[in-house]
C-alpha atoms as a PDB file:
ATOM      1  CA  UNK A   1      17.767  -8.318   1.644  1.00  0.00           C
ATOM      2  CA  UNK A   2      14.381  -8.589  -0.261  1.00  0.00           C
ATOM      3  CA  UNK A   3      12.983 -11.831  -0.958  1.00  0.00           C
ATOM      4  CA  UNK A   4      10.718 -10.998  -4.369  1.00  0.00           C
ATOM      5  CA  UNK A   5       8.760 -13.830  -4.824  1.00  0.00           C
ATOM      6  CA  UNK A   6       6.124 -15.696  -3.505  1.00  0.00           C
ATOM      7  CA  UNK A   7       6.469 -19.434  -1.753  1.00  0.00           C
ATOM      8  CA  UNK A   8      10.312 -19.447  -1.449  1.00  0.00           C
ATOM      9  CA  UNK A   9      11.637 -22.492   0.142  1.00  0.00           C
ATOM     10  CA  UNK A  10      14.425 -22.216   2.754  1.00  0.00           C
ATOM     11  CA  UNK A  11      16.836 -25.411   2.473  1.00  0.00           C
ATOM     12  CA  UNK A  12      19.570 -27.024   4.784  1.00  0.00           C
ATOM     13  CA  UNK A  13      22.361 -26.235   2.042  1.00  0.00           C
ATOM     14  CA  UNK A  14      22.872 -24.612  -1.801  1.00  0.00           C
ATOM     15  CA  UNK A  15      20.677 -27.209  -3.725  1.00  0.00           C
ATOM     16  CA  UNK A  16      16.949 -27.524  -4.262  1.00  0.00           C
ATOM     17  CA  UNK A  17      17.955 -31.183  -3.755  1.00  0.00           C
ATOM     18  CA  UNK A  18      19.005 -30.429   0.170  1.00  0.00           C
ATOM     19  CA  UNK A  19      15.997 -31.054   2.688  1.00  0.00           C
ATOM     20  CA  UNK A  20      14.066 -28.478   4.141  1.00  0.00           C
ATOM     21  CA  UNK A  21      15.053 -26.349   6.825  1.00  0.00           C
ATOM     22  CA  UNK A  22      11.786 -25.691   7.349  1.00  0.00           C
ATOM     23  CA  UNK A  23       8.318 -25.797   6.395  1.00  0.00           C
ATOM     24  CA  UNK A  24       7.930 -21.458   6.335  1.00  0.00           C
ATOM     25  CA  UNK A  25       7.623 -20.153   2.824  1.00  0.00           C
ATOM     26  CA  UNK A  26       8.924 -16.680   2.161  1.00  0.00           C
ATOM     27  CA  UNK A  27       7.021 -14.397   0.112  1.00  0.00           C
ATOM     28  CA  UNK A  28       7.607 -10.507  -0.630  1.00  0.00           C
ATOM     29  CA  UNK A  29       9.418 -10.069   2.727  1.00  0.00           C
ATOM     30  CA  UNK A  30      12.749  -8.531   4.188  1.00  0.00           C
ATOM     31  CA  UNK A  31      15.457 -11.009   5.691  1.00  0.00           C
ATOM     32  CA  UNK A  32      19.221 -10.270   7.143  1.00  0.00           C
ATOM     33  CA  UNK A  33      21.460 -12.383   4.113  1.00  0.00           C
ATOM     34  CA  UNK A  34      24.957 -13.517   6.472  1.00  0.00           C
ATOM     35  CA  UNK A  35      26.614 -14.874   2.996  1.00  0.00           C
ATOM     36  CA  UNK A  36      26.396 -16.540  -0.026  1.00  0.00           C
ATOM     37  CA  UNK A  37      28.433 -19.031  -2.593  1.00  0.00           C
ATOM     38  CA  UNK A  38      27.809 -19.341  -6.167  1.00  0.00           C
ATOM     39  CA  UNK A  39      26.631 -23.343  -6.168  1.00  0.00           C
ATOM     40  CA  UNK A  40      28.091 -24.077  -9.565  1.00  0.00           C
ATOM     41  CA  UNK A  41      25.846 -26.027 -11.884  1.00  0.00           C
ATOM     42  CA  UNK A  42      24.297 -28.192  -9.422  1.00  0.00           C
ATOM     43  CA  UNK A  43      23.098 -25.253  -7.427  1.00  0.00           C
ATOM     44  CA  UNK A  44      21.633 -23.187 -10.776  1.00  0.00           C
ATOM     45  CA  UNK A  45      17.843 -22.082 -10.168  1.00  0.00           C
ATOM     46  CA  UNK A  46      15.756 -20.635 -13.234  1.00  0.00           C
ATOM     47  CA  UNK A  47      12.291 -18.926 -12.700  1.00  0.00           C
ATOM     48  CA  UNK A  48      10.760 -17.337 -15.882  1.00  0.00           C
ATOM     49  CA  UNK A  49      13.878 -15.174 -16.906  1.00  0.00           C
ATOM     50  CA  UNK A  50      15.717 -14.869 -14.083  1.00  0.00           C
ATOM     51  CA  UNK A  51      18.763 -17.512 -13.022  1.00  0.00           C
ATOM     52  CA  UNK A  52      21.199 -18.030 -10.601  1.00  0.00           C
ATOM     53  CA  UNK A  53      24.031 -20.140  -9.140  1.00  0.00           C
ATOM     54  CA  UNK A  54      24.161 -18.231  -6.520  1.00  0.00           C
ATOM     55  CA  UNK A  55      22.870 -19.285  -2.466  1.00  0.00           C
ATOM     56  CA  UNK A  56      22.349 -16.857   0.111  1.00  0.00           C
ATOM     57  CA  UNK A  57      22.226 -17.903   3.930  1.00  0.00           C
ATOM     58  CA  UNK A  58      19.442 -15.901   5.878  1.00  0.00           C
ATOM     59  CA  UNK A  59      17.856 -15.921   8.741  1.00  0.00           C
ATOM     60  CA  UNK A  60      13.911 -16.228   8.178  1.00  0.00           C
ATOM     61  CA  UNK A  61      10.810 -14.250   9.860  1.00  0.00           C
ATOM     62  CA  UNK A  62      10.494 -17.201  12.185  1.00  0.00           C
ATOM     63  CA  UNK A  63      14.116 -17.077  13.012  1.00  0.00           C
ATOM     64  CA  UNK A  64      14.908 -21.031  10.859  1.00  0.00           C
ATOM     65  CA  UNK A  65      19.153 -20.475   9.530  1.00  0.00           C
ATOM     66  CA  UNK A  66      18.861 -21.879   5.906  1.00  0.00           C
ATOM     67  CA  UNK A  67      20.151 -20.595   2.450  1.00  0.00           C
ATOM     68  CA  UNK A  68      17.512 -19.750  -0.734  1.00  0.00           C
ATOM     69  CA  UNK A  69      18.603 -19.110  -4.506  1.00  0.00           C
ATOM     70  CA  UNK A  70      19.814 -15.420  -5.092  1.00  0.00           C
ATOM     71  CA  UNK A  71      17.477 -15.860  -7.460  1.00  0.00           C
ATOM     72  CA  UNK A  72      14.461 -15.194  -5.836  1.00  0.00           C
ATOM     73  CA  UNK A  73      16.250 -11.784  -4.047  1.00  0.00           C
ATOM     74  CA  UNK A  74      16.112  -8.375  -5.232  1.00  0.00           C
ATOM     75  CA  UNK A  75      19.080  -6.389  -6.493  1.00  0.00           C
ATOM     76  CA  UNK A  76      20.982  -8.743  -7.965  1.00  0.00           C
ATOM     77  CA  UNK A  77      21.667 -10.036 -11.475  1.00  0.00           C
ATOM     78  CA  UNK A  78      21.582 -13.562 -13.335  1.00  0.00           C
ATOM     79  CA  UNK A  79      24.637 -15.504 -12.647  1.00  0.00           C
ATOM     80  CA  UNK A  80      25.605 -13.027  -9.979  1.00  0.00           C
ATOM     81  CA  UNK A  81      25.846 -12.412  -6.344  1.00  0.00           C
ATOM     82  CA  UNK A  82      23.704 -10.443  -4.272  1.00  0.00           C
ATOM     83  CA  UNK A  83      24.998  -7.092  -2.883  1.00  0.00           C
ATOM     84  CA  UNK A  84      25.452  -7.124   0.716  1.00  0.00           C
ATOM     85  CA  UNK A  85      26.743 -10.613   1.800  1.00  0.00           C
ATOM     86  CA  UNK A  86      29.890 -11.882   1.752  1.00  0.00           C
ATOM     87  CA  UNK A  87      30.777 -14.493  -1.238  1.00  0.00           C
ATOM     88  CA  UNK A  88      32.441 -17.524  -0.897  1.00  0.00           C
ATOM     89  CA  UNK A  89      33.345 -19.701  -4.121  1.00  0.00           C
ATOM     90  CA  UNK A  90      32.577 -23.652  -4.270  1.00  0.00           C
ATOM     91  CA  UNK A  91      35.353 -25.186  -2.260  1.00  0.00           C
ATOM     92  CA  UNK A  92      35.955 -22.526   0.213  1.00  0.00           C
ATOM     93  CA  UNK A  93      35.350 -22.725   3.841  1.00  0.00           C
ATOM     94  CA  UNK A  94      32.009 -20.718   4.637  1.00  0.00           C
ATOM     95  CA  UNK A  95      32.321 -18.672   7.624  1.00  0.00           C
ATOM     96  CA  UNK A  96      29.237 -16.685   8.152  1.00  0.00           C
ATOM     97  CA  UNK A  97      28.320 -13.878   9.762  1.00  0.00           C
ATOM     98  CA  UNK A  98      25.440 -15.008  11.748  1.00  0.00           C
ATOM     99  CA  UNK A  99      25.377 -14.078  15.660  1.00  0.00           C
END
C-alpha cells in the first residue's frame, strides 16, 4: 500500500485520539497494510477533500505495528476501504494478518 502524504502519524488504535505508536512519520512511502475497519464516526479523518472512516494496520519502514487513516493511502475512495486488506466492521473481532 502507498502512503500519499507527507507527516502521517502511526497510532496504537483507529482514532487520532489513540497515543502514538511511534514517533516515525510516513511520507510518500510503500508499507505492507495486514487489515483495516471502518472506525465509524469517531474514527472519520478529513484532509482537504479527501475523508475516511476507514483504519488500516501496517507495518512501518522502521518495522513499529500501528494503524493510519485510509485516508492518507492511495487507491482508495472517501468513505471506503482500501483494496488489498482485509475489512473488519466496528464490533468485530480483528484478526490480522501480520507474521
Amino acid at each position: 500500500m502507498h502512503v500519499w502524504a507527507s507527516d502521517v502519524r502511526v497510532r496504537t488504535c483507529q482514532s487520532t485520539s489513540c497515543s502514538l505508536a511511534t514517533t516515525e512519520r510516513l511520507t510518500n512511502v510503500r508499507v505492507q497494510a495486514y487489515c483495516q475497519m471502518d472506525g465509524g464516526a469517531a474514527g472519520r479523518v478529513t484532509d482537504g477533500a479527501y475523508t475516511n472512516t476507514y483504519w488500516v494496520q501496517i507495518i512501518t519502514p522502521g518495522r513499529t505495528l500501528g494503524w493510519i487513516s485510509a485516508v492518507y493511502a492511495s487507491g482508495g475512495s472517501n468513505n471506503s476501504p482500501v483494496p488489498g486488506a482485509p475489512v473488519y466492521g466496528p464490533g468485530d473481532p480483528v484478526h490480522c494478518e501480520f507474521i
